[in-house]
N, C-alpha and C. Protein backbone atom coordinates (compact mmCIF):
# COMPACT_ATOMS: atom_id res chain seq x y z
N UNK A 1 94.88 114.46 109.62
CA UNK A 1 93.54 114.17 109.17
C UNK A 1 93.52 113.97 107.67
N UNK A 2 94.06 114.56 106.90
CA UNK A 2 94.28 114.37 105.61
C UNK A 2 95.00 112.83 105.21
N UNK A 3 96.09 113.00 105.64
CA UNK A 3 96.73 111.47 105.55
C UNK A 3 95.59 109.99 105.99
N UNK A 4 94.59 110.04 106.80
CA UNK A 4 93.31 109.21 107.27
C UNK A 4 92.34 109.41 106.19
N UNK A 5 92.38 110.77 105.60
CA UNK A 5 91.16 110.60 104.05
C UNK A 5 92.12 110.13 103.27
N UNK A 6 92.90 110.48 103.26
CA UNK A 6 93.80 109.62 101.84
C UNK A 6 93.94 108.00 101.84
N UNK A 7 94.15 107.62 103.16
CA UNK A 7 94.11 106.53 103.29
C UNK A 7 92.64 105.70 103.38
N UNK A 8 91.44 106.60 103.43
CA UNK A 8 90.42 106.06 103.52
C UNK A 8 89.99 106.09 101.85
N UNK A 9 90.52 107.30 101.31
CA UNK A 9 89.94 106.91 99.68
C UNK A 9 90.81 106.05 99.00
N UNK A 10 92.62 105.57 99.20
CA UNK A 10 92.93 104.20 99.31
C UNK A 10 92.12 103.10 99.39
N UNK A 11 91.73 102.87 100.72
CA UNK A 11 90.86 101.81 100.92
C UNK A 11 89.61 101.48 100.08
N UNK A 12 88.92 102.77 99.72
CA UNK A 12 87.79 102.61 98.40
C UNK A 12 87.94 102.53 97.22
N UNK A 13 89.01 102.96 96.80
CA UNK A 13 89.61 102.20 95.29
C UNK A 13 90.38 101.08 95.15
N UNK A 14 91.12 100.70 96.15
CA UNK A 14 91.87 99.45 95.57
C UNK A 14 91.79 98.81 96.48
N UNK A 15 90.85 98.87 97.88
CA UNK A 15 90.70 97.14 98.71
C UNK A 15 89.11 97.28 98.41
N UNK A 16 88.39 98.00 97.84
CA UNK A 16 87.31 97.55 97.85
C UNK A 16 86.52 96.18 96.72
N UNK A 17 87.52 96.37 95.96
CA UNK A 17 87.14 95.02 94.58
C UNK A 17 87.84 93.75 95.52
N UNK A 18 88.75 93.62 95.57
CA UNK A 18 89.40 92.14 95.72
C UNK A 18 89.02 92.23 97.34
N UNK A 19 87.89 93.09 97.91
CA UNK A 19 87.24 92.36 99.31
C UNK A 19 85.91 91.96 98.57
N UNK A 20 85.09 92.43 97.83
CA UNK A 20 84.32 92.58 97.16
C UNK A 20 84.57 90.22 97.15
N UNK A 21 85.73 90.61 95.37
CA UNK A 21 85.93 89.06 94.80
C UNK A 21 85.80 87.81 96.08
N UNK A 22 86.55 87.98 97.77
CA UNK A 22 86.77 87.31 98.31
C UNK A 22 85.43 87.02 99.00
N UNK A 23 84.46 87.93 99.06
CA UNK A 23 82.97 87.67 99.71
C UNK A 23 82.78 87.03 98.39
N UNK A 24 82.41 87.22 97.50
CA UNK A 24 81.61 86.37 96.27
C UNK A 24 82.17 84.93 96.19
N UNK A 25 83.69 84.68 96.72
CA UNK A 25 84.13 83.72 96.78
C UNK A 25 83.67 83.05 97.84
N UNK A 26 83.62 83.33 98.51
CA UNK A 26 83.16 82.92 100.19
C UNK A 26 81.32 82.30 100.17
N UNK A 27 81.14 83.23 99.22
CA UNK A 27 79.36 83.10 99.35
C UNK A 27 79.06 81.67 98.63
N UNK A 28 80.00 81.31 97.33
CA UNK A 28 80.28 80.09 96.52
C UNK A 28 80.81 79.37 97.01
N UNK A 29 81.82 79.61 98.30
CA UNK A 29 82.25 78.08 98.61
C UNK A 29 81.44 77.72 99.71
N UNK A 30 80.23 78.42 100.37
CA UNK A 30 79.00 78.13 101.41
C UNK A 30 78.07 77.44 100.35
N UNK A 31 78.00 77.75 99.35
CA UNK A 31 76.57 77.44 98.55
C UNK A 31 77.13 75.43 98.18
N UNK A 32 78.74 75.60 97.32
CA UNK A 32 79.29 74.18 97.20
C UNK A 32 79.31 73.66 98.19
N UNK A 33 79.44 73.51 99.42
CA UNK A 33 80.05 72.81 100.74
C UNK A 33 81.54 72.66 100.52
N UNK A 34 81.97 73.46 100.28
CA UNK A 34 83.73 73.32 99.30
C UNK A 34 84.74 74.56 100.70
N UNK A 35 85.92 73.82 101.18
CA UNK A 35 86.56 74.67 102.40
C UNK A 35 87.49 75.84 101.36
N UNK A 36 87.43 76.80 101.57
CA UNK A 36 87.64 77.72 100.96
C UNK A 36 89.10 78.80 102.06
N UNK A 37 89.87 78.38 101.30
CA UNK A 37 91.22 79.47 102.30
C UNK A 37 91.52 80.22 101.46
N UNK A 38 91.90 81.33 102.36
CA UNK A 38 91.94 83.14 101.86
C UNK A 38 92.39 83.75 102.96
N UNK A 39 93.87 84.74 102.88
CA UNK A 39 94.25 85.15 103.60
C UNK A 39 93.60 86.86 103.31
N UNK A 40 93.83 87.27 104.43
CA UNK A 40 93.15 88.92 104.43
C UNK A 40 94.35 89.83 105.43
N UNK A 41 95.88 89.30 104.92
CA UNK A 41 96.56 89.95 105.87
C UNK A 41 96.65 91.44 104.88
N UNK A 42 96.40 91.49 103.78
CA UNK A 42 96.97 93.07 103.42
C UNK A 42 95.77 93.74 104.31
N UNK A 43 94.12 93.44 104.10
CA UNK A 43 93.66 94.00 105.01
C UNK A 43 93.98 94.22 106.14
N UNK A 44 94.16 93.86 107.36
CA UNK A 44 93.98 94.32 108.38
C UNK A 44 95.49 94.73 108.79
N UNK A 45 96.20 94.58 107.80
CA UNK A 45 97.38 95.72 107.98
C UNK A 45 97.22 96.92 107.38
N UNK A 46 96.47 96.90 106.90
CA UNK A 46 95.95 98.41 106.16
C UNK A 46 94.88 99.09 106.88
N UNK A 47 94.26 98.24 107.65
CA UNK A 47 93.29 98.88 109.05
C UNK A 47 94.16 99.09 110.08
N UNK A 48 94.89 98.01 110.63
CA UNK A 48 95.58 98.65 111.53
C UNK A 48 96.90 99.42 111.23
N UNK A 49 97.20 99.64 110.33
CA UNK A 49 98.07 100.76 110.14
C UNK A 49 97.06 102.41 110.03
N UNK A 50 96.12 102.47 109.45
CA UNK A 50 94.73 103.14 109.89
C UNK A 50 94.53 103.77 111.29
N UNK A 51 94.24 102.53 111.99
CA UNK A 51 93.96 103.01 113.50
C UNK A 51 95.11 103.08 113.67
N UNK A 52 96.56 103.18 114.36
CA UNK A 52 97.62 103.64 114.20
C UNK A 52 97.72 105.01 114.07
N UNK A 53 97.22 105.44 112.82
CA UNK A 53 97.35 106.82 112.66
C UNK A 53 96.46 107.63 113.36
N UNK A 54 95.46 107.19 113.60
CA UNK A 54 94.11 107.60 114.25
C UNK A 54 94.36 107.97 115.58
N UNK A 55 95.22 106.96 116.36
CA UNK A 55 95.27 106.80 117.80
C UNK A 55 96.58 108.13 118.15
N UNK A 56 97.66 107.98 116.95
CA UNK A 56 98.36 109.07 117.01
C UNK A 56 98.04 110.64 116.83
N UNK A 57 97.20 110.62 116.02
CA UNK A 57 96.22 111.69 115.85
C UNK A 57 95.56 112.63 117.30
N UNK A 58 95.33 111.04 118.06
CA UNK A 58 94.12 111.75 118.89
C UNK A 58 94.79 111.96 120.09
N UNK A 59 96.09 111.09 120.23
CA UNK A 59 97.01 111.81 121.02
C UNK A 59 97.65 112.71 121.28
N UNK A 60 97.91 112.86 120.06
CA UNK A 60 98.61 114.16 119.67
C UNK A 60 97.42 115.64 120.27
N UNK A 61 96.18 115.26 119.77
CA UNK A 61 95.66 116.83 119.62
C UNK A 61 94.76 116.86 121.56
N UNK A 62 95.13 115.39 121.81
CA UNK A 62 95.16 115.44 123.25
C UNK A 62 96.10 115.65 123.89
N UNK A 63 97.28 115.77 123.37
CA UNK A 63 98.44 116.36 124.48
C UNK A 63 98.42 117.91 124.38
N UNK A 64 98.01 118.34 122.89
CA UNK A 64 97.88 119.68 122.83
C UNK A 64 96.74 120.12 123.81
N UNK A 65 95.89 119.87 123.48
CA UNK A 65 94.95 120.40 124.32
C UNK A 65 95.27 120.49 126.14
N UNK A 66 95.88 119.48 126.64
CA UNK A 66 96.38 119.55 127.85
C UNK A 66 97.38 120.76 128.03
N UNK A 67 98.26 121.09 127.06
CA UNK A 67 99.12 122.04 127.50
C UNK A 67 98.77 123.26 126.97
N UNK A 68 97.72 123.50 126.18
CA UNK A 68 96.79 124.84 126.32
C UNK A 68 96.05 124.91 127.49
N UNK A 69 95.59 123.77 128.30
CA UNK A 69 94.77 124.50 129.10
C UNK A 69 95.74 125.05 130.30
N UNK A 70 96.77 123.71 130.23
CA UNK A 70 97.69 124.41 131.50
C UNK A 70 97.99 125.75 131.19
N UNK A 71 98.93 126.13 129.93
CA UNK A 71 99.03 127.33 129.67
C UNK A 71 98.18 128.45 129.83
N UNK A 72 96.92 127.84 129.19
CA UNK A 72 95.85 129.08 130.02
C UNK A 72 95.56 129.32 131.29
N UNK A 73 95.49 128.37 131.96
CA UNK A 73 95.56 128.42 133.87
C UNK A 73 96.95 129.34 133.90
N UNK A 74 97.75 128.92 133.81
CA UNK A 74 98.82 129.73 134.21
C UNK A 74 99.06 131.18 134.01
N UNK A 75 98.37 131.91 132.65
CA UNK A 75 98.20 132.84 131.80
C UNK A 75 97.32 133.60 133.08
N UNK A 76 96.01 133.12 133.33
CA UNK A 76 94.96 133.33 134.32
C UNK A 76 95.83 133.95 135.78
N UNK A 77 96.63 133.31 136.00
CA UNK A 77 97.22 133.00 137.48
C UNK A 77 98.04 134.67 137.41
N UNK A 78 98.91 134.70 136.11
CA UNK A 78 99.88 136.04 136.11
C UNK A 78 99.21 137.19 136.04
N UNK A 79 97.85 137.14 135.63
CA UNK A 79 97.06 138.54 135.07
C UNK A 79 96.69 138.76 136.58
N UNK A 80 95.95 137.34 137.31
CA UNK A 80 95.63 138.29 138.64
C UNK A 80 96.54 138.27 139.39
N UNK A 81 97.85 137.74 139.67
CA UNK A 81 98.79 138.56 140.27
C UNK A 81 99.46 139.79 139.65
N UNK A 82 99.04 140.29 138.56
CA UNK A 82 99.36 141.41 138.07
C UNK A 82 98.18 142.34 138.87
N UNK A 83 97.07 142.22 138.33
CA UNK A 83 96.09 143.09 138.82
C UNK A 83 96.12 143.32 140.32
N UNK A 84 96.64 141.99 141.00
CA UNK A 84 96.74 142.49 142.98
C UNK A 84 97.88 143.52 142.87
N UNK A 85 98.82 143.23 142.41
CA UNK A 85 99.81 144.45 142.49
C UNK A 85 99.92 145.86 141.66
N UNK A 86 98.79 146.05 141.13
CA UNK A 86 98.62 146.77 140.29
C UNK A 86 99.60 146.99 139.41
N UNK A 87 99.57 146.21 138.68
CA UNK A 87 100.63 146.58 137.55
C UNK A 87 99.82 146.17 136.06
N UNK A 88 99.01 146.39 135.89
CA UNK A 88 98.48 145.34 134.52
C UNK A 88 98.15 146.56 133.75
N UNK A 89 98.18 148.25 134.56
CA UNK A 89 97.99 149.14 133.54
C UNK A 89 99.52 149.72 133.10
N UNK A 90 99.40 150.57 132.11
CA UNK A 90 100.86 151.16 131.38
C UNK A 90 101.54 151.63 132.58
N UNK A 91 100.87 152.68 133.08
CA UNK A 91 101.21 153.81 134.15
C UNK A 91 100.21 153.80 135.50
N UNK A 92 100.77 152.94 136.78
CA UNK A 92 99.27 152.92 137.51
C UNK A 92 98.98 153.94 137.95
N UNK A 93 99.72 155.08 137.94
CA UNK A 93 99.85 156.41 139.12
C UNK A 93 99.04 157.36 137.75
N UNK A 94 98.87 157.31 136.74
CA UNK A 94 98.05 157.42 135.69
C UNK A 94 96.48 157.57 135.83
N UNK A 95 95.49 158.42 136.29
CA UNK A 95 94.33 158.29 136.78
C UNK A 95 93.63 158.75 135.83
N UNK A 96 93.88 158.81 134.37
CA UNK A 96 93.12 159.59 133.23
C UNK A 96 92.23 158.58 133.64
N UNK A 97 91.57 158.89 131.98
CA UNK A 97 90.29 157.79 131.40
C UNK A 97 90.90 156.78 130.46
N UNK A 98 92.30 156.95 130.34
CA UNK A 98 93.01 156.44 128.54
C UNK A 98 92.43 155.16 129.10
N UNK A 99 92.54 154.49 130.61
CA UNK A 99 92.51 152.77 130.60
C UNK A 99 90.92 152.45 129.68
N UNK A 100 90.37 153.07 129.88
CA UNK A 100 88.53 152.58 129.05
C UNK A 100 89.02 152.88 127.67
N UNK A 101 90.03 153.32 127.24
CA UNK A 101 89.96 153.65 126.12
C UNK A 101 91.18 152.96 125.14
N UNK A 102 90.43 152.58 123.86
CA UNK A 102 92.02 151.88 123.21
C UNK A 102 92.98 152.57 123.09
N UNK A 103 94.14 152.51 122.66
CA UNK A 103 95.13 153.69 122.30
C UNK A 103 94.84 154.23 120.74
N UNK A 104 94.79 155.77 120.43
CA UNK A 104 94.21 156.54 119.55
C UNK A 104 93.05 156.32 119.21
N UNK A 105 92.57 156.02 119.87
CA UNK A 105 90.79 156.38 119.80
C UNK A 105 90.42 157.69 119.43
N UNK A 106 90.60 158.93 120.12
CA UNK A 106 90.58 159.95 119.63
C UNK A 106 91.18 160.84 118.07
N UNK A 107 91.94 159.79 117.59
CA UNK A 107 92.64 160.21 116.90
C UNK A 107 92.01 159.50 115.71
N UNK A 108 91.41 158.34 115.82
CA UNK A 108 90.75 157.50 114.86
C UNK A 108 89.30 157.80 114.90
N UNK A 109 88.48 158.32 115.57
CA UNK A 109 87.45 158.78 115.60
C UNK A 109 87.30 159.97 116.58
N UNK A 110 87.89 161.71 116.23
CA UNK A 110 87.72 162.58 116.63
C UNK A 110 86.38 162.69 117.87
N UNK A 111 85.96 163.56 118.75
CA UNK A 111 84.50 163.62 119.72
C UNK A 111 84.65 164.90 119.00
N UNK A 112 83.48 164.98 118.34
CA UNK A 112 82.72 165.85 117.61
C UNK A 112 81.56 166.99 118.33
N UNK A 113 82.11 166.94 119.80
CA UNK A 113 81.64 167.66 120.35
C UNK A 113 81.97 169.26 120.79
């Protein structure tokens, strides 16, 4: 995303005058009746090198996103086959209260009772 602002404040300092000159040129050779040729290849290699980056961009944070969600489905899938087999606590044969409770709770805030 940075490299797309850089390249977009590129585009506003140094293609914006000589697109600027080529419309003023353009507007004068409509007003003369005069055929007027002008190539604009640095432009649209500088746009499409632009979108280029853009499209890689959005692929990119679309492939990520696909393999977080798989990863999270899958993440989902192990906790409740943990929980059917009871295994998702420390100790299951363990019947205190510690599971409601973080570890040193008591120790970080004494019961003052």
């Amino acid at each position: 995303m940075i490299l797309l602002a850089l390249m977009l404040v590129f585009a506003m300092i140094y293609l914006e005058e000589p697109a600027q000159h080529l419309a003023d040129l353009r507007d004068n050779s409509e007003e003369s009746k005069t055929k007027l040729v002008y190539t604009t290849e640095r432009y649209a290699l500088f746009w499409i090198s632009f979108l280029m980056v853009l499209l890689l961009l959005v692929s990119t944070s679309s492939i990520d996103a696909i393999f977080s969600w798989r990863y999270q489905k899958q993440l989902r899938e192990s906790v409740a086959a943990l929980k059917t087999f009871g295994l998702n606590s420390k100790n299951s044969a363990d019947t205190n209260n510690e599971e409601h409770n973080p570890p040193f709770m008591g120790k970080q805030f004494p019961n003052e009772n």
